[in-house]
C-alpha atoms as a PDB file:
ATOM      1  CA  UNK A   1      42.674-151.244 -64.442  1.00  0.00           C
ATOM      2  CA  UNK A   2      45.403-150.281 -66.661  1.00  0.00           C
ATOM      3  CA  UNK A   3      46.351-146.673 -67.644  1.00  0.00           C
ATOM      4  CA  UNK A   4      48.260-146.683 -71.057  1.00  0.00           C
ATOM      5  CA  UNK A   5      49.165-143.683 -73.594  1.00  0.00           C
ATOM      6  CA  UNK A   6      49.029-143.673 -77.050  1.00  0.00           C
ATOM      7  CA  UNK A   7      50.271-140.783 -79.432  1.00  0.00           C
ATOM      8  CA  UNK A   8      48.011-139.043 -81.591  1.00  0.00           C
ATOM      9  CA  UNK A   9      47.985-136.481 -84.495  1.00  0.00           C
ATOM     10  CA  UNK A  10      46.160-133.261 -83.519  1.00  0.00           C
ATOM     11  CA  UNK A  11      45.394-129.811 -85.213  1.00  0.00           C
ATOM     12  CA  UNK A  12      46.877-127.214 -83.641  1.00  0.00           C
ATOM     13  CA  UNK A  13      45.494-123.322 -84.263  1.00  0.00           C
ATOM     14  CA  UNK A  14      47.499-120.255 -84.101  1.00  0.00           C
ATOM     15  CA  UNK A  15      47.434-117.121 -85.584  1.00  0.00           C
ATOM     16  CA  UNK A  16      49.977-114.033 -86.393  1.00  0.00           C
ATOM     17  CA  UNK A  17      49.820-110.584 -87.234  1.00  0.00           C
ATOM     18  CA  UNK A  18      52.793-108.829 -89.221  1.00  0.00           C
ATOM     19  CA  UNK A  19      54.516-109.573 -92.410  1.00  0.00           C
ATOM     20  CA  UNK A  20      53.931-113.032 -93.468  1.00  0.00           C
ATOM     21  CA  UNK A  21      56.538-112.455 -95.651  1.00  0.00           C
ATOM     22  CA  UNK A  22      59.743-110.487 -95.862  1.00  0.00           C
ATOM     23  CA  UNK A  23      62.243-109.369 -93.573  1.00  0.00           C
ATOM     24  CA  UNK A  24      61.125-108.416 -89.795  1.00  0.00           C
ATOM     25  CA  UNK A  25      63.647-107.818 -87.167  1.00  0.00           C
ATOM     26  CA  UNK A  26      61.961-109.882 -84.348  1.00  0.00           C
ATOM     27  CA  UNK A  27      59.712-112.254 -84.033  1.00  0.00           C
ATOM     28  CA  UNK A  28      57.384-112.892 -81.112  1.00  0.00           C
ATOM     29  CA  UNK A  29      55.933-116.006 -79.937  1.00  0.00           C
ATOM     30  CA  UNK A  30      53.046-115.363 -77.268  1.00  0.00           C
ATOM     31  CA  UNK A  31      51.463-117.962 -75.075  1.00  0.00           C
ATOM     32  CA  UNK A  32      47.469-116.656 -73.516  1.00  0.00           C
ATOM     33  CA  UNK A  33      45.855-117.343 -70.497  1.00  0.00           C
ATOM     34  CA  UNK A  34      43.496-120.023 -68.887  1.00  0.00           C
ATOM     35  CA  UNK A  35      39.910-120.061 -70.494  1.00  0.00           C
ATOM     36  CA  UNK A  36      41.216-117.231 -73.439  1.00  0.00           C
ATOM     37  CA  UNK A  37      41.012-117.820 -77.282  1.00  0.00           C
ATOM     38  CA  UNK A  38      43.919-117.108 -79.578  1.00  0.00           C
ATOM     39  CA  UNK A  39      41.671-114.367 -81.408  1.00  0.00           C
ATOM     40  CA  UNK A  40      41.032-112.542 -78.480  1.00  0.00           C
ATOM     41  CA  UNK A  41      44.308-112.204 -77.245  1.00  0.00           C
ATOM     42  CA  UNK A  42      45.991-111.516 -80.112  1.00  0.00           C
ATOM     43  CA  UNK A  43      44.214-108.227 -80.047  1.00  0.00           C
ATOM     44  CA  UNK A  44      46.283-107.468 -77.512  1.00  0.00           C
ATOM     45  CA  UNK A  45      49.026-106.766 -79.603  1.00  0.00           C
ATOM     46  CA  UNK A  46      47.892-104.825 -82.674  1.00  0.00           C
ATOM     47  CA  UNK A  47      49.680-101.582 -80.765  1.00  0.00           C
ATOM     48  CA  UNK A  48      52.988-103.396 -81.656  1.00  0.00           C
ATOM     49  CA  UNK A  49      51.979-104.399 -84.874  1.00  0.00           C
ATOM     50  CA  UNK A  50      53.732-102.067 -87.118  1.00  0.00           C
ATOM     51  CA  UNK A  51      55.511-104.084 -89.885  1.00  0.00           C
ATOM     52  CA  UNK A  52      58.964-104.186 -87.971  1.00  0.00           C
ATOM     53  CA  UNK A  53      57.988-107.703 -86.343  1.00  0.00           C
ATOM     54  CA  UNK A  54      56.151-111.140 -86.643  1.00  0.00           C
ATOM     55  CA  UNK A  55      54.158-112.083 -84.228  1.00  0.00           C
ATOM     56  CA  UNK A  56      53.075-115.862 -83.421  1.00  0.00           C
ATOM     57  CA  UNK A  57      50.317-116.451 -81.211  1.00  0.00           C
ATOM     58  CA  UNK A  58      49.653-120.137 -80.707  1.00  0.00           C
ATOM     59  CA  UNK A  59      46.071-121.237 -78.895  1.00  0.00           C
ATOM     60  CA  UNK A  60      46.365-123.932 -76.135  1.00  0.00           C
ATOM     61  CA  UNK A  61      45.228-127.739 -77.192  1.00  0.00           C
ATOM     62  CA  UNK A  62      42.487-127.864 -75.099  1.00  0.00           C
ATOM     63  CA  UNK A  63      39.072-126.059 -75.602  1.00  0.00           C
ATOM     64  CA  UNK A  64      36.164-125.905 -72.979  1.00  0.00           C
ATOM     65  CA  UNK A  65      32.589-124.121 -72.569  1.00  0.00           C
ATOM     66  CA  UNK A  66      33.503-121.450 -70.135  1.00  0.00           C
ATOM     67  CA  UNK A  67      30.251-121.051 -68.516  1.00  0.00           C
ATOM     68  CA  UNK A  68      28.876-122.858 -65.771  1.00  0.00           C
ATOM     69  CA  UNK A  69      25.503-124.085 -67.017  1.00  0.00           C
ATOM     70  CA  UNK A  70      24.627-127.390 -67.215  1.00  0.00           C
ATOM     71  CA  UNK A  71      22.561-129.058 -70.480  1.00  0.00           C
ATOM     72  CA  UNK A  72      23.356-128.211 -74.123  1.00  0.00           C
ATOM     73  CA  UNK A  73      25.524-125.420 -75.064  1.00  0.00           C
ATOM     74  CA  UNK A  74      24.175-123.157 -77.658  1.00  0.00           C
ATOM     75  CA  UNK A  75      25.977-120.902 -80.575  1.00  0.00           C
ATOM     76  CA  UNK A  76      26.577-118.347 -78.393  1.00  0.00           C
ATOM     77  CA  UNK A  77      28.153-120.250 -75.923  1.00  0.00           C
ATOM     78  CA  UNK A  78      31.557-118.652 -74.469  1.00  0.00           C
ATOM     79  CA  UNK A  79      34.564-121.181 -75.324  1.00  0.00           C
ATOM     80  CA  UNK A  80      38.022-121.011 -73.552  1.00  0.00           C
ATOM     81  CA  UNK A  81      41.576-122.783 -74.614  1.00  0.00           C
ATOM     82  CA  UNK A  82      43.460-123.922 -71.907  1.00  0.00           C
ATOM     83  CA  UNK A  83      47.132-125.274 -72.172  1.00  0.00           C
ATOM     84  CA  UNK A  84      46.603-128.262 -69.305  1.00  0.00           C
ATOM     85  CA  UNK A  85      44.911-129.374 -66.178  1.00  0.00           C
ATOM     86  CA  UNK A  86      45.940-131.199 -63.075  1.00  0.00           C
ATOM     87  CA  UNK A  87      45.001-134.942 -64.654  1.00  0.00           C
ATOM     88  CA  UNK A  88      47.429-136.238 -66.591  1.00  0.00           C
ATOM     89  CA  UNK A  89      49.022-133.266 -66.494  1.00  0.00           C
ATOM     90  CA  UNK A  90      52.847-134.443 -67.287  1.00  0.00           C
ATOM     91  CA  UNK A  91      51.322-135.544 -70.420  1.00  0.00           C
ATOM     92  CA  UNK A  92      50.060-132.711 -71.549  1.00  0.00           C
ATOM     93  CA  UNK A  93      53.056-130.543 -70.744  1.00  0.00           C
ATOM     94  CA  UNK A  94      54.649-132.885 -73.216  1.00  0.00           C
ATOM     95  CA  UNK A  95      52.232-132.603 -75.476  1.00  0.00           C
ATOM     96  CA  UNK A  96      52.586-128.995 -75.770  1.00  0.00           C
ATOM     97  CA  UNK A  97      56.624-128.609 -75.435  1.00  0.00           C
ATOM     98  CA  UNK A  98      56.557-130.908 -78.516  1.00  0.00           C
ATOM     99  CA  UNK A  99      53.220-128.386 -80.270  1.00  0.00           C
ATOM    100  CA  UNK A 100      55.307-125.513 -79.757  1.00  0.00           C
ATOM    101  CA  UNK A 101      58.834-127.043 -81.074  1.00  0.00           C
ATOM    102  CA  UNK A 102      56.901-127.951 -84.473  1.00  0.00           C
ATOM    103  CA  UNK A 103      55.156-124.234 -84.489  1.00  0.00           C
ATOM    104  CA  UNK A 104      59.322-122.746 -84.012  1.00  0.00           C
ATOM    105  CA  UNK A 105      60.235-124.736 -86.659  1.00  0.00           C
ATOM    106  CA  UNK A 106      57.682-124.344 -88.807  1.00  0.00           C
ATOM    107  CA  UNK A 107      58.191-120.139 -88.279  1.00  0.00           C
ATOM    108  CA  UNK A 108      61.921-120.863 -88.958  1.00  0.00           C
ATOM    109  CA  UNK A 109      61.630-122.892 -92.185  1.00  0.00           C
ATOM    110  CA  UNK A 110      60.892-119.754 -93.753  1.00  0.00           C
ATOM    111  CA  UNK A 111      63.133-117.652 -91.987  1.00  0.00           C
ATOM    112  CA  UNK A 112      67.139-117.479 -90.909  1.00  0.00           C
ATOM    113  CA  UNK A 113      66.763-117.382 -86.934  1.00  0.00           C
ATOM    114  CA  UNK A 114      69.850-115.664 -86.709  1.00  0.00           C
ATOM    115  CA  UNK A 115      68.648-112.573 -88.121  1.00  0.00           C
ATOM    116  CA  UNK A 116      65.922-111.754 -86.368  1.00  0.00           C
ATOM    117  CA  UNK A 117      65.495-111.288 -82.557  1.00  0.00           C
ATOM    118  CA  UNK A 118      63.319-113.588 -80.293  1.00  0.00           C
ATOM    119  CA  UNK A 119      61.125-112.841 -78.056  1.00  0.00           C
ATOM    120  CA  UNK A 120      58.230-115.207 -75.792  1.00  0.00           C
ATOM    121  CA  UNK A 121      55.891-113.782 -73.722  1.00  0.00           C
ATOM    122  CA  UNK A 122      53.589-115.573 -71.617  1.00  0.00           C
ATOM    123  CA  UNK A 123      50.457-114.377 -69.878  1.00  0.00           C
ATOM    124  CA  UNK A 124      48.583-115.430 -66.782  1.00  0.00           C
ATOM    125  CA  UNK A 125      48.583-119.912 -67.371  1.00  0.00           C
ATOM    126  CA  UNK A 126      50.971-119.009 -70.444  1.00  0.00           C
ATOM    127  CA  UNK A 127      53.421-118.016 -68.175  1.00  0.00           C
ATOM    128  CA  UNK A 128      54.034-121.566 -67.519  1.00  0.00           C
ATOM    129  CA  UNK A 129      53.374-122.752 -70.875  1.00  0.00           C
ATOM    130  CA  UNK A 130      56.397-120.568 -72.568  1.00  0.00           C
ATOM    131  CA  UNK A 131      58.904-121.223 -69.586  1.00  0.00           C
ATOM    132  CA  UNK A 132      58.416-124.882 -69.698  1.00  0.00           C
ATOM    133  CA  UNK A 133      58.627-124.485 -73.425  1.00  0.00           C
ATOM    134  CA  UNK A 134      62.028-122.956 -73.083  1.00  0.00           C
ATOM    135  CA  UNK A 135      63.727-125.162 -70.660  1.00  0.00           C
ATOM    136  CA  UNK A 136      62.374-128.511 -72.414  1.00  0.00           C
ATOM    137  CA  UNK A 137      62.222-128.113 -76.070  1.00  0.00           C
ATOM    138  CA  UNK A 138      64.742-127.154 -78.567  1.00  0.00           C
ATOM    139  CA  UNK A 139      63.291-123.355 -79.144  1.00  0.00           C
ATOM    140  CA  UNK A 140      65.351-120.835 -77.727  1.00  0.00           C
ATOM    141  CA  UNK A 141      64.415-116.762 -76.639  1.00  0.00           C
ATOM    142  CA  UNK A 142      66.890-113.626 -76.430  1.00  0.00           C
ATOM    143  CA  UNK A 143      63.857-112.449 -74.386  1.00  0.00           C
ATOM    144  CA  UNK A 144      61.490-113.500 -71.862  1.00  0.00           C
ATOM    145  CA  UNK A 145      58.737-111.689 -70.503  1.00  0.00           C
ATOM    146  CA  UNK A 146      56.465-113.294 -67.919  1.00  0.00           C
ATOM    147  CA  UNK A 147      53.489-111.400 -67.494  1.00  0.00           C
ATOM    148  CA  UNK A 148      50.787-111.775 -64.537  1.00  0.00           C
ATOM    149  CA  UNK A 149      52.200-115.213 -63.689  1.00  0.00           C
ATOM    150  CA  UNK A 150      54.765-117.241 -61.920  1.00  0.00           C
ATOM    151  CA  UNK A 151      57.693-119.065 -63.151  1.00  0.00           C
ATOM    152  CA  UNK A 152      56.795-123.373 -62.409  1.00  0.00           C
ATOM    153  CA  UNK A 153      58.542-124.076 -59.339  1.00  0.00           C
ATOM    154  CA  UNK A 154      60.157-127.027 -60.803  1.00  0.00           C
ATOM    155  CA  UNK A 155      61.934-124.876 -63.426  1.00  0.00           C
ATOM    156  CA  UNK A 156      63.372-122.502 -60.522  1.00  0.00           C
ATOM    157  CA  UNK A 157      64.764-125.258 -58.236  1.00  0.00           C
ATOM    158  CA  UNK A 158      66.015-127.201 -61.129  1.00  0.00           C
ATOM    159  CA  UNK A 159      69.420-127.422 -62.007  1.00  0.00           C
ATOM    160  CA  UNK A 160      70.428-124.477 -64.524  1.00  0.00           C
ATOM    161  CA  UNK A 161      68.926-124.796 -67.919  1.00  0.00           C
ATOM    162  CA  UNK A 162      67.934-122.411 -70.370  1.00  0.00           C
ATOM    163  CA  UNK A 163      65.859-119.672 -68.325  1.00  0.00           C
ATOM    164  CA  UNK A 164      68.881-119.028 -66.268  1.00  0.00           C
ATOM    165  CA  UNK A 165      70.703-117.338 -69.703  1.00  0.00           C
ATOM    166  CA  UNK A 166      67.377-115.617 -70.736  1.00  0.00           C
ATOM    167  CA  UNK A 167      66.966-111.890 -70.219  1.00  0.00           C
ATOM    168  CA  UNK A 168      63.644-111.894 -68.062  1.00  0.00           C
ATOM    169  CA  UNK A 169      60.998-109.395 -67.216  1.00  0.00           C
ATOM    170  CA  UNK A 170      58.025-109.813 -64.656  1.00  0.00           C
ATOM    171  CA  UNK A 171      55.010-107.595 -65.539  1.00  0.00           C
ATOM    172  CA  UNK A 172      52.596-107.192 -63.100  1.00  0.00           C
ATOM    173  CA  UNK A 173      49.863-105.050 -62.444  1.00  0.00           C
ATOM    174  CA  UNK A 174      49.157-103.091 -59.236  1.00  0.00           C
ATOM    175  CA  UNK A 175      45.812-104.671 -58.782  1.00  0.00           C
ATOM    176  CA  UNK A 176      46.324-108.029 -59.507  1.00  0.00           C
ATOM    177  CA  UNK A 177      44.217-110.305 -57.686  1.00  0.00           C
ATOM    178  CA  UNK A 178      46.337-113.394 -58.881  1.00  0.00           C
ATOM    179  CA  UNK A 179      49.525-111.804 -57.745  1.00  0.00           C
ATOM    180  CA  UNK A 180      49.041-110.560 -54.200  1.00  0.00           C
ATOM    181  CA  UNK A 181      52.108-109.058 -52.436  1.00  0.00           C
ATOM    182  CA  UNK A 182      53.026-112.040 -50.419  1.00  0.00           C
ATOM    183  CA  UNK A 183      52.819-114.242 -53.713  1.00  0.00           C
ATOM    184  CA  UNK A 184      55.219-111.562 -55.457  1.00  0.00           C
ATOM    185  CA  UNK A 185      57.499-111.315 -52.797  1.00  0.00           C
ATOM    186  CA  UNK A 186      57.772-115.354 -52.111  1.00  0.00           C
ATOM    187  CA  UNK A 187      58.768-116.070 -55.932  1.00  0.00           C
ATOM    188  CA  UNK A 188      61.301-113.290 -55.782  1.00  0.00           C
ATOM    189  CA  UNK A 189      62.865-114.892 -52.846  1.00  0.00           C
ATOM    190  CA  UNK A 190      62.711-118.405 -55.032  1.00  0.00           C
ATOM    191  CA  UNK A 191      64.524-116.616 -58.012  1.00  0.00           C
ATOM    192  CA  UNK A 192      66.716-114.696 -56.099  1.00  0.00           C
ATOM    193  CA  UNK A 193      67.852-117.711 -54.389  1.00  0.00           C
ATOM    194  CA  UNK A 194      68.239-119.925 -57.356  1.00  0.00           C
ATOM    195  CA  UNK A 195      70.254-117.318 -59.061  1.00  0.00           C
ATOM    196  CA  UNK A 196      67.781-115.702 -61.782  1.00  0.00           C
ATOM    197  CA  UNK A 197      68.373-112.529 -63.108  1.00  0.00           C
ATOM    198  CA  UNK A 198      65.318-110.593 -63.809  1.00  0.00           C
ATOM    199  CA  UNK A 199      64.103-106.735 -63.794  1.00  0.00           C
ATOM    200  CA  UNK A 200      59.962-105.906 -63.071  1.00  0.00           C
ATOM    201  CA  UNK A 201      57.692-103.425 -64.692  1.00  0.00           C
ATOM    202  CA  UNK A 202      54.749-102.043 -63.467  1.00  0.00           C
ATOM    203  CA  UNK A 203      51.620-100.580 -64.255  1.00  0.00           C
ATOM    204  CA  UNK A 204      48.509 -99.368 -62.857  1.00  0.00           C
ATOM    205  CA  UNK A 205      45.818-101.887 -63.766  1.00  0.00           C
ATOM    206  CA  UNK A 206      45.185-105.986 -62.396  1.00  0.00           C
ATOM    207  CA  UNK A 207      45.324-108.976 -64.056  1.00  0.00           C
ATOM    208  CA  UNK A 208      45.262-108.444 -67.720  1.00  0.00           C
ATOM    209  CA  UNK A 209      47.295-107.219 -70.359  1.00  0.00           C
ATOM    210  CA  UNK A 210      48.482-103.400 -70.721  1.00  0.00           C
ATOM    211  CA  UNK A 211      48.760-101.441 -73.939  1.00  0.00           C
ATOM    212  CA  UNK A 212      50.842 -98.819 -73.125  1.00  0.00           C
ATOM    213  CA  UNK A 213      53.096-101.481 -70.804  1.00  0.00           C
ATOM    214  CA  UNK A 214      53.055-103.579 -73.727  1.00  0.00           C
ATOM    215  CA  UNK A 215      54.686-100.981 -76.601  1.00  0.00           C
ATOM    216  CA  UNK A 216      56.964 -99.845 -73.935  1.00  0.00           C
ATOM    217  CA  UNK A 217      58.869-103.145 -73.681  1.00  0.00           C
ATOM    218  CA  UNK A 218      58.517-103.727 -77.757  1.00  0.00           C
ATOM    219  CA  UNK A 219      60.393-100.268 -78.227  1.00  0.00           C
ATOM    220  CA  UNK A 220      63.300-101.491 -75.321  1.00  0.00           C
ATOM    221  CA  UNK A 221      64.449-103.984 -77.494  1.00  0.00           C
ATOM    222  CA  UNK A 222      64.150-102.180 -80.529  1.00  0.00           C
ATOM    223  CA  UNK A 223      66.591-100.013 -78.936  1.00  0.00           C
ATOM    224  CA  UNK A 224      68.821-103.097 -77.765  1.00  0.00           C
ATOM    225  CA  UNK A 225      68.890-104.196 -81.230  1.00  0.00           C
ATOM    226  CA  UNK A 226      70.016-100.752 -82.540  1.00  0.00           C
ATOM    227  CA  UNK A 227      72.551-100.543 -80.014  1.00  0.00           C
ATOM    228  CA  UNK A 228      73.821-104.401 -81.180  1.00  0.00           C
ATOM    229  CA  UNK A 229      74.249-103.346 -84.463  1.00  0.00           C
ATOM    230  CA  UNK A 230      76.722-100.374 -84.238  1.00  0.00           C
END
């Protein structure tokens, strides 16, 4: 038996909220979790939807029935996005480096990059998604914010690339079960020793997304950006 790959076309979903058109001073690209859809986590950020930026969510390639039962799967059915597995899995990170180029350019076609601000966010499996994104494809961020996750360890002992010139913030929540302690505390020592700079905001809360949190870091760099400009 011979494995072989072939390169298809696929159709990719995403969605945004803000101006579709006109100016906006940032613009946000935002990567979800394992077993989330696009819809759903794009509520997540209506609190920082107030005309000033664009937001880009892009849903993962990959949709599955998120419950466990076995047979048919009816309308009401729970289906999850997820942005790879462990098979084939080099493949797939390609796969969605080169998804998330074309969505960049696409958002930039329309727009003059240098005149707005960049940020990527990536939550829980996103985290992965967005920082492999950055180091491998041609998009780049004036801000990273990693959120509930870890950085691949690949991209931290690598040689320097992109990540290393990014402004980064770790969220994490207090309660995380993903995140324990010892988990936290190893993949500082990892970033510390590979020369990452990074701050890390907190809230009270575990492994999800937090509102408040959330408009906090949207008005910091509105307040970078003001200070930039005089």
């Amino acid at each position: 038996m011979i494995e072989h790959h072939i390169s298809v076309t696929r159709t990719a979903r995403y969605v945004t909220l803000g101006p579709s058109h006109g100016a906006v001073s940032q613009v946000w690209f935002a990567c979800h979790g394992y077993g989330q859809l696009v819809a759903d986590f794009a509520r997540n950020f209506a609190p920082i939807d107030d005309g000033s930026r664009l937001i880009v969510l892009p849903e993962a390639l990959s949709r599955f029935y998120t419950d466990q039962t076995t047979g048919r799967h009816g309308a009401h059915a729970k289906v999850g996005a997820t942005w790879m597995t462990r098979e084939d899995r080099l493949a797939e990170i390609g796969d969605y480096v080169t998804y998330l180029d074309a969505l960049y350019d696409a958002v930039f076609a329309e727009r003059d990059r240098a005149r707005v601000e960049v940020v990527a966010l990536g939550f829980s499996q996103g985290v992965a998604s967005v920082t492999r994104w950055l180091a491998r494809g041609r998009a780049r961020a004036d801000r990273l914010i990693v959120w509930g996750g870890s950085i691949p360890a690949e991209l931290v002992t690598h040689e320097r690339h992109a990540l290393h010139a990014t402004p980064l913030t770790f969220v994490l929540g207090s309660r995380d079960e993903l995140a324990t302690e010892g988990v936290r505390a190893e993949h500082r020592g990892q970033l510390d020793a590979a020369g990452f700079r990074y701050e890390v905001v907190g809230f009270e809360g575990g492994h999800r997304m937090d509102n408040v949190t959330l408009a906090t870091l949207a008005s910091q760099n509105e307040s970078r950006r003001d200070k930039n400009t005089l």
